[in-house]
Protein backbone atom coordinates (compact mmCIF):
# COMPACT_ATOMS: atom_id res chain seq x y z
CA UNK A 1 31.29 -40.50 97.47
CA UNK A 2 27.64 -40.01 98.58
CA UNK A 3 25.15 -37.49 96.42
CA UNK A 4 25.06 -34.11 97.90
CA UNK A 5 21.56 -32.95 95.73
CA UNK A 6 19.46 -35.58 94.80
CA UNK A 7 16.18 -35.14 92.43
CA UNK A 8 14.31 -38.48 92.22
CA UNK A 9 11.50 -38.75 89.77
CA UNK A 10 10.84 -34.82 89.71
CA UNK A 11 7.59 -34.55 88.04
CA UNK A 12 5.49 -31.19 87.47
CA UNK A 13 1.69 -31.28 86.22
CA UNK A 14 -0.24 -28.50 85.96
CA UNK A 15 -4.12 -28.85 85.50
CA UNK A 16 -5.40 -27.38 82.58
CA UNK A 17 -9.10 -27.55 81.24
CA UNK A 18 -7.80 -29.94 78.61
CA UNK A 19 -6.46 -32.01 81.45
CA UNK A 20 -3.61 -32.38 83.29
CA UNK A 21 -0.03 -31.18 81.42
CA UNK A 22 2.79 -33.14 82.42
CA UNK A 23 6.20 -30.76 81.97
CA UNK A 24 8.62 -32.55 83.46
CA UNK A 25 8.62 -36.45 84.09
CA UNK A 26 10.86 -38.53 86.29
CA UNK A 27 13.83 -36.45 86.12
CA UNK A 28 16.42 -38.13 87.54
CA UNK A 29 19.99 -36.39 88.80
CA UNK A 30 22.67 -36.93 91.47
CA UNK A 31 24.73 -34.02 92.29
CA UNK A 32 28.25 -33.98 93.67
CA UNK A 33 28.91 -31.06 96.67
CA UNK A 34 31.33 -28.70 94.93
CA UNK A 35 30.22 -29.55 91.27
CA UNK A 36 29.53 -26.75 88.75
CA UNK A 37 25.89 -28.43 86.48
CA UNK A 38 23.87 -26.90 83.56
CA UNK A 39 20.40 -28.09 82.46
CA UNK A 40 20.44 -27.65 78.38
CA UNK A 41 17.52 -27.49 76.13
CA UNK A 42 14.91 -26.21 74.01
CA UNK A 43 13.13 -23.14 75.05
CA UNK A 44 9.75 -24.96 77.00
CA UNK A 45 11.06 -28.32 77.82
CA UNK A 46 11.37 -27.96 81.66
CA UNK A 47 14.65 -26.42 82.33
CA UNK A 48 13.15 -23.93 84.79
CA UNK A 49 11.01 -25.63 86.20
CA UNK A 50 13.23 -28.04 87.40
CA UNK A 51 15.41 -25.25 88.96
CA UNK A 52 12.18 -23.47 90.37
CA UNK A 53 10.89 -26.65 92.25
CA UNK A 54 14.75 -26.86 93.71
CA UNK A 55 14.63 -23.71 94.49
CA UNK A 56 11.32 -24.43 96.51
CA UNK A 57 9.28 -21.77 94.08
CA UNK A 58 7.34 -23.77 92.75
CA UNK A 59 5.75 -27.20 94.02
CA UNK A 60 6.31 -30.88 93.34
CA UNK A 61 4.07 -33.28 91.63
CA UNK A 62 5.76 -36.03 92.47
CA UNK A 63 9.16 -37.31 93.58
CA UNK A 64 11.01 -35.69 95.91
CA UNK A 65 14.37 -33.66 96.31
CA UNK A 66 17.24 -34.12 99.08
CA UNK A 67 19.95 -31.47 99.59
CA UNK A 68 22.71 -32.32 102.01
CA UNK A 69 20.91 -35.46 103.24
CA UNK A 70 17.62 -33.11 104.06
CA UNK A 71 14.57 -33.54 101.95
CA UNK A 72 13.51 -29.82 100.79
CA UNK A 73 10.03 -28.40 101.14
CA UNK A 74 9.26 -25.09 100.31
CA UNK A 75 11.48 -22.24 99.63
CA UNK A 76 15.01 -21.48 102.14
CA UNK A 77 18.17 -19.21 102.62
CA UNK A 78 20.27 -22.57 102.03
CA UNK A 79 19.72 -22.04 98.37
CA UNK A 80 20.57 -19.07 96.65
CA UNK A 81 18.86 -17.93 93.46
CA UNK A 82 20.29 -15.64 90.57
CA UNK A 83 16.84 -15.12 88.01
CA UNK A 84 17.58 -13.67 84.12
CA UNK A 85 16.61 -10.45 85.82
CA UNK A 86 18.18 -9.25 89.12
CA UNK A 87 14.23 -7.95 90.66
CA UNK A 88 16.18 -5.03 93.26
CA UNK A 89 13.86 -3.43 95.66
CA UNK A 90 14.39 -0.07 93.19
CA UNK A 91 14.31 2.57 97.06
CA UNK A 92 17.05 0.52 98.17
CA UNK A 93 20.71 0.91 97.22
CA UNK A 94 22.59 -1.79 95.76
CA UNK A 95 24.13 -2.35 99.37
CA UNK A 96 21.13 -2.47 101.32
CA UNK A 97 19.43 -4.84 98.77
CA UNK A 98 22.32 -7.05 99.46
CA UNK A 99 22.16 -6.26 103.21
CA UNK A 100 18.41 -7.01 103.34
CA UNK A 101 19.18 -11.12 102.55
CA UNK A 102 22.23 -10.89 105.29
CA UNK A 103 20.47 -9.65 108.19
CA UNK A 104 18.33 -12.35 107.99
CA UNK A 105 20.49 -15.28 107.58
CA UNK A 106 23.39 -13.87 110.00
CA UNK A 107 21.10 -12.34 112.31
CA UNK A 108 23.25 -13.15 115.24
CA UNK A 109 26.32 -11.68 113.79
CA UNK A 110 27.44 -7.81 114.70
CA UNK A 111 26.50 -4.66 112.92
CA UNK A 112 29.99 -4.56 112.02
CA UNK A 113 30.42 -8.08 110.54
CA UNK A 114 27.42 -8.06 108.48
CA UNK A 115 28.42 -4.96 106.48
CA UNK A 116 31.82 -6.20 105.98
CA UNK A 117 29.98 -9.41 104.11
CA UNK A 118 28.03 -7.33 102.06
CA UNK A 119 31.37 -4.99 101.17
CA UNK A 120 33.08 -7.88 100.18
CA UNK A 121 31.07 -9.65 97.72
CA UNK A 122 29.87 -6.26 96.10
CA UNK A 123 33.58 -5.67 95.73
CA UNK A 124 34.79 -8.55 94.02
CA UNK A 125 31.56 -8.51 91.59
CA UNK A 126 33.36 -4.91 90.59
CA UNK A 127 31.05 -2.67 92.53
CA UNK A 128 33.08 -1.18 94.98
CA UNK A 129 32.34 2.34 94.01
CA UNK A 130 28.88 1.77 93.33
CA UNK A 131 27.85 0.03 96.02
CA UNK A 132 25.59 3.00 97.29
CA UNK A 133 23.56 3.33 94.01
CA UNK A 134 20.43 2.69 93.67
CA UNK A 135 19.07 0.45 90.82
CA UNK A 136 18.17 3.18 88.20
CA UNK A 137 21.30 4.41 88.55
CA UNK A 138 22.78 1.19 87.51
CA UNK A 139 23.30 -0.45 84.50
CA UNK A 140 21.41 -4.00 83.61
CA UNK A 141 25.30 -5.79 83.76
CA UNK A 142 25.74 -3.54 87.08
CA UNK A 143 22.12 -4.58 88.34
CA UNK A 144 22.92 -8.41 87.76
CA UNK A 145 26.72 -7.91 89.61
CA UNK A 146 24.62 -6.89 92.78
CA UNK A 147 22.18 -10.24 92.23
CA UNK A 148 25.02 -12.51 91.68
CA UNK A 149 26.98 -10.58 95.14
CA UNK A 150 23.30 -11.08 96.82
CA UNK A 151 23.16 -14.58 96.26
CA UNK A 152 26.84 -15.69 97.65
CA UNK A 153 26.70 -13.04 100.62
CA UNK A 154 24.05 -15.73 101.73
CA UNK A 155 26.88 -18.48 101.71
CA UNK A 156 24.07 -21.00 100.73
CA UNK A 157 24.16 -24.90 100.02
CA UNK A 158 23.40 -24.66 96.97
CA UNK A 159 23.33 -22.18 94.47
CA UNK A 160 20.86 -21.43 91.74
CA UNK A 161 20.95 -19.53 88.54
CA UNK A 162 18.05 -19.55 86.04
CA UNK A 163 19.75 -17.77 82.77
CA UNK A 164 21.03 -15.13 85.01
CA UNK A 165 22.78 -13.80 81.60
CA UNK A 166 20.19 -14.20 79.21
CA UNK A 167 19.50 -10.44 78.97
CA UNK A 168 23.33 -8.86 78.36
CA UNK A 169 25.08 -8.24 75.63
CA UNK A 170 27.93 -10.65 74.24
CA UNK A 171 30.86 -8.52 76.49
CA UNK A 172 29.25 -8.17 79.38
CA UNK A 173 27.81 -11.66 78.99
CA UNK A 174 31.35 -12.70 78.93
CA UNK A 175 33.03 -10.13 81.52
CA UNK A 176 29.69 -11.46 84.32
CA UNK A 177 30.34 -15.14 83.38
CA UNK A 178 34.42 -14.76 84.25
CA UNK A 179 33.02 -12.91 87.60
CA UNK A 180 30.26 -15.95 88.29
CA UNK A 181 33.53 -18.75 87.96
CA UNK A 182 35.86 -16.72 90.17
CA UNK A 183 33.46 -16.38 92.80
CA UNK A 184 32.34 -20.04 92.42
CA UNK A 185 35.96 -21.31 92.61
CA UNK A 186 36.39 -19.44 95.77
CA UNK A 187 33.65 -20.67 97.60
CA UNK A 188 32.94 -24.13 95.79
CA UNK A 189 29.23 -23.69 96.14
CA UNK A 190 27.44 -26.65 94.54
CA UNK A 191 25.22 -25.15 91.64
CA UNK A 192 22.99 -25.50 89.00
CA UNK A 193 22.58 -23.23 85.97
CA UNK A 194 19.66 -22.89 83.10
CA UNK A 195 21.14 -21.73 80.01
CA UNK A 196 20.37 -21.90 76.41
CA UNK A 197 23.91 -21.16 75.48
CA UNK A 198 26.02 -23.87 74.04
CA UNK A 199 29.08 -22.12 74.76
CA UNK A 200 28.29 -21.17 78.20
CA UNK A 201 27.63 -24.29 79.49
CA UNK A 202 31.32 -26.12 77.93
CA UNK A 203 32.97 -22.71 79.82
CA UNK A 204 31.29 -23.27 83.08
CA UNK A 205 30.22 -27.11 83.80
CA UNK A 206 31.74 -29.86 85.47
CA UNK A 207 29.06 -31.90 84.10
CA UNK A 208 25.88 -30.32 80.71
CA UNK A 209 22.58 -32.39 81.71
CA UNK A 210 20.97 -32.49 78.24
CA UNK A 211 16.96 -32.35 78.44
CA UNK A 212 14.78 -34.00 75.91
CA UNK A 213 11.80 -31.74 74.78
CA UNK A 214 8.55 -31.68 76.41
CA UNK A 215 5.58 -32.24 77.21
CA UNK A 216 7.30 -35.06 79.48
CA UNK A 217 10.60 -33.73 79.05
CA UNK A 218 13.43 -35.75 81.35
CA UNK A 219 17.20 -36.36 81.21
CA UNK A 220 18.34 -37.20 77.49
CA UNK A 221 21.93 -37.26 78.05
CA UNK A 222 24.68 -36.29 80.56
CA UNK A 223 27.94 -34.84 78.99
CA UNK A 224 31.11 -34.88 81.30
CA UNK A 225 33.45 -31.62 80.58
CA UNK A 226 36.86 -32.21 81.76
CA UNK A 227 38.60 -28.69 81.14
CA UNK A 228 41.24 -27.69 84.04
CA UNK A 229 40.48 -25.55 86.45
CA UNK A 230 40.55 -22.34 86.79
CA UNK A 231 39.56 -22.00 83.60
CA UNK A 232 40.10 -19.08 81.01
CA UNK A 233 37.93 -18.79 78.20
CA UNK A 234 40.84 -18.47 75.45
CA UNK A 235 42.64 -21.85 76.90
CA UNK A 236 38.80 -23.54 76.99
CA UNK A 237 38.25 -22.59 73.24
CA UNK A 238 41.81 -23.63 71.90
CA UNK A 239 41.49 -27.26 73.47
CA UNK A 240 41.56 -29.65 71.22
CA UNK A 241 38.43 -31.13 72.75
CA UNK A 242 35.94 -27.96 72.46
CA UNK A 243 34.43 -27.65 69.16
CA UNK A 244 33.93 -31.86 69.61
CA UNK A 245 32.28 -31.29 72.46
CA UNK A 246 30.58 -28.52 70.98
CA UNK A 247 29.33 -30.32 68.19
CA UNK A 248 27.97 -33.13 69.90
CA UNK A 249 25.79 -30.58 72.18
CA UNK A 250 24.35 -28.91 69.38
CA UNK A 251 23.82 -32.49 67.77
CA UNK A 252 21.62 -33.42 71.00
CA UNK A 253 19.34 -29.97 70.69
CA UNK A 254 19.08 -30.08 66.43
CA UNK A 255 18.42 -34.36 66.87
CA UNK A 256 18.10 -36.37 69.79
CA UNK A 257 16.42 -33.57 72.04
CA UNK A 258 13.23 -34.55 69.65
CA UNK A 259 13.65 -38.32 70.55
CA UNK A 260 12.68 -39.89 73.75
CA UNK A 261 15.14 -42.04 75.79
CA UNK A 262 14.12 -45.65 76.49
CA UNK A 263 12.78 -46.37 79.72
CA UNK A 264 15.03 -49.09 80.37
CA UNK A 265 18.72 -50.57 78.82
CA UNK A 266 18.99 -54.57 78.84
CA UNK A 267 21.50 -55.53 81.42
CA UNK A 268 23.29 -57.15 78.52
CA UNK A 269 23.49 -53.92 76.57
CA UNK A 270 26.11 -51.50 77.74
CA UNK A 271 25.39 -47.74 77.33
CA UNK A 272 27.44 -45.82 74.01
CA UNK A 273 30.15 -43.99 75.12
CA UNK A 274 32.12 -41.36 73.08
CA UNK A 275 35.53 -40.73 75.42
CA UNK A 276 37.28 -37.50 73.00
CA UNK A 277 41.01 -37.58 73.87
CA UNK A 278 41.23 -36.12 77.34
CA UNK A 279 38.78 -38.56 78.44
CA UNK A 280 35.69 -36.83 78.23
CA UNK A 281 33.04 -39.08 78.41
CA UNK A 282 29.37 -38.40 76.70
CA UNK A 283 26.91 -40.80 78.50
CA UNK A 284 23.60 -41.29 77.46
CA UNK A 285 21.50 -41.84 80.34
């Protein structure tokens, strides 16, 4: 199966008047179409600014990114971003911020077809009766519903989502992150998620890329997360495989985050693997 995304030696320097500070070096990652992948790590090490030079925000150093065999440059409507906070257009309603994106990626469709995109997604993110509010009159959970419905009216490659929780409370954290896998099963949009949130990523992820601290930060580890699909949060946290999983992930941020993978494994020295009982397998890379 060919790579769908492909980052190949993603590096970001920024010049300072100390000299140049390197905040993400070589990162290295090969991306399935249809997979679900979180970045993991310490607050600083890079996570974001990976996702920000996918999402075109912010430019590359060095190395280069391909996304359905088309090296990116510069920002696009084939990805869709979700950011910690929503950023609404506050005179607009929550229908017409969503509308805004629409008209300009279905520009040839009709009047009539366009509105029934934006009905749709605003409806199964729970909005249906508060589709015509306007941002103040929303709460934050209600405000990040309308950024999650904005990003898959777009129906983009890829989509993006840089902590797009981080700012909710545990239930509605919970309620938004049931919404986000629903939608995602649906339309099987390859994506990439920043979180901090252990728990989060095991619920979500097909695959948790670990990231080693920076300056210099890069891959540390990829964990596989074999849950079935669809999943429910009760059945995820009853596996038998969860709180090993867990464990090992929280292991990686308290220990090896710190620690710097080698640059290179001996051909003669095969990589540890940990396989838990449903054949899970933890890979350092």
């Amino acid at each position: 199966m060919s790579n769908y995304v492909e980052l190949s030696n993603l590096t970001k320097i920024y010049p300072t008047p100390k000299g140049d500070a390197v905040i993400v070096k070589d990162f290295n990652l090969n991306i399935q179409q249809g997979e679900f992948i979180t970045l993991i790590g310490h607050s600083g090490c890079g996570k974001s600014t990976v996702l920000s030079m996918l999402a075109g925000l912010s430019e590359i150093s060095d190395g280069g990114i391909i996304l359905a065999s088309k090296e990116l440059s510069g920002a696009g409507p084939d990805r869709g971003v979700v950011f910690q906070s929503p950023s609404l257009l506050p005179w607009m309603t929550a229908y017409e911020n969503v509308m805004l994106g629409v008209e300009q990626v279905f520009f040839t469709a009709s009047k009539q077809e366009r509105a029934e995109i934006v009905e749709y997604y605003l409806t199964v993110v729970g909005l249906a009766d508060s589709m015509h509010k306007k941002p103040a009159e929303l709460s934050q959970g209600m405000r990040q519903r309308v950024g999650i419905a904005r990003a898959f009216a777009l129906k983009p490659k890829m989509l993006l989502l840089d902590e797009p929780f981080g700012m909710l409370d545990s239930l509605t954290r919970y309620e938004l992150q049931q919404v986000l896998i629903e939608l995602w099963r649906k339309n099987k949009i390859t994506a990439l998620m920043v979180t901090h949130d252990v728990d989060e990523a095991l619920f979500l992820s097909d695959r948790i890329v670990c990231m080693t601290d920076g300056p210099a930060a890069e891959v540390g580890e990829i964990m596989k997360v074999n849950f079935p699909r669809p999943r429910e949060r009760k059945a995820v946290m009853e596996h038998p495989d969860y709180y090993k999983l867990r464990e090992h992930l929280i292991e990686f941020l308290e220990v090896r985050a710190h620690r710097k993978p080698p640059t290179a494994t001996p051909p003669s020295a095969p990589l540890k693997q940990i396989v838990p009982s449903n054949n899970n397998v933890l890979n350092p890379v």
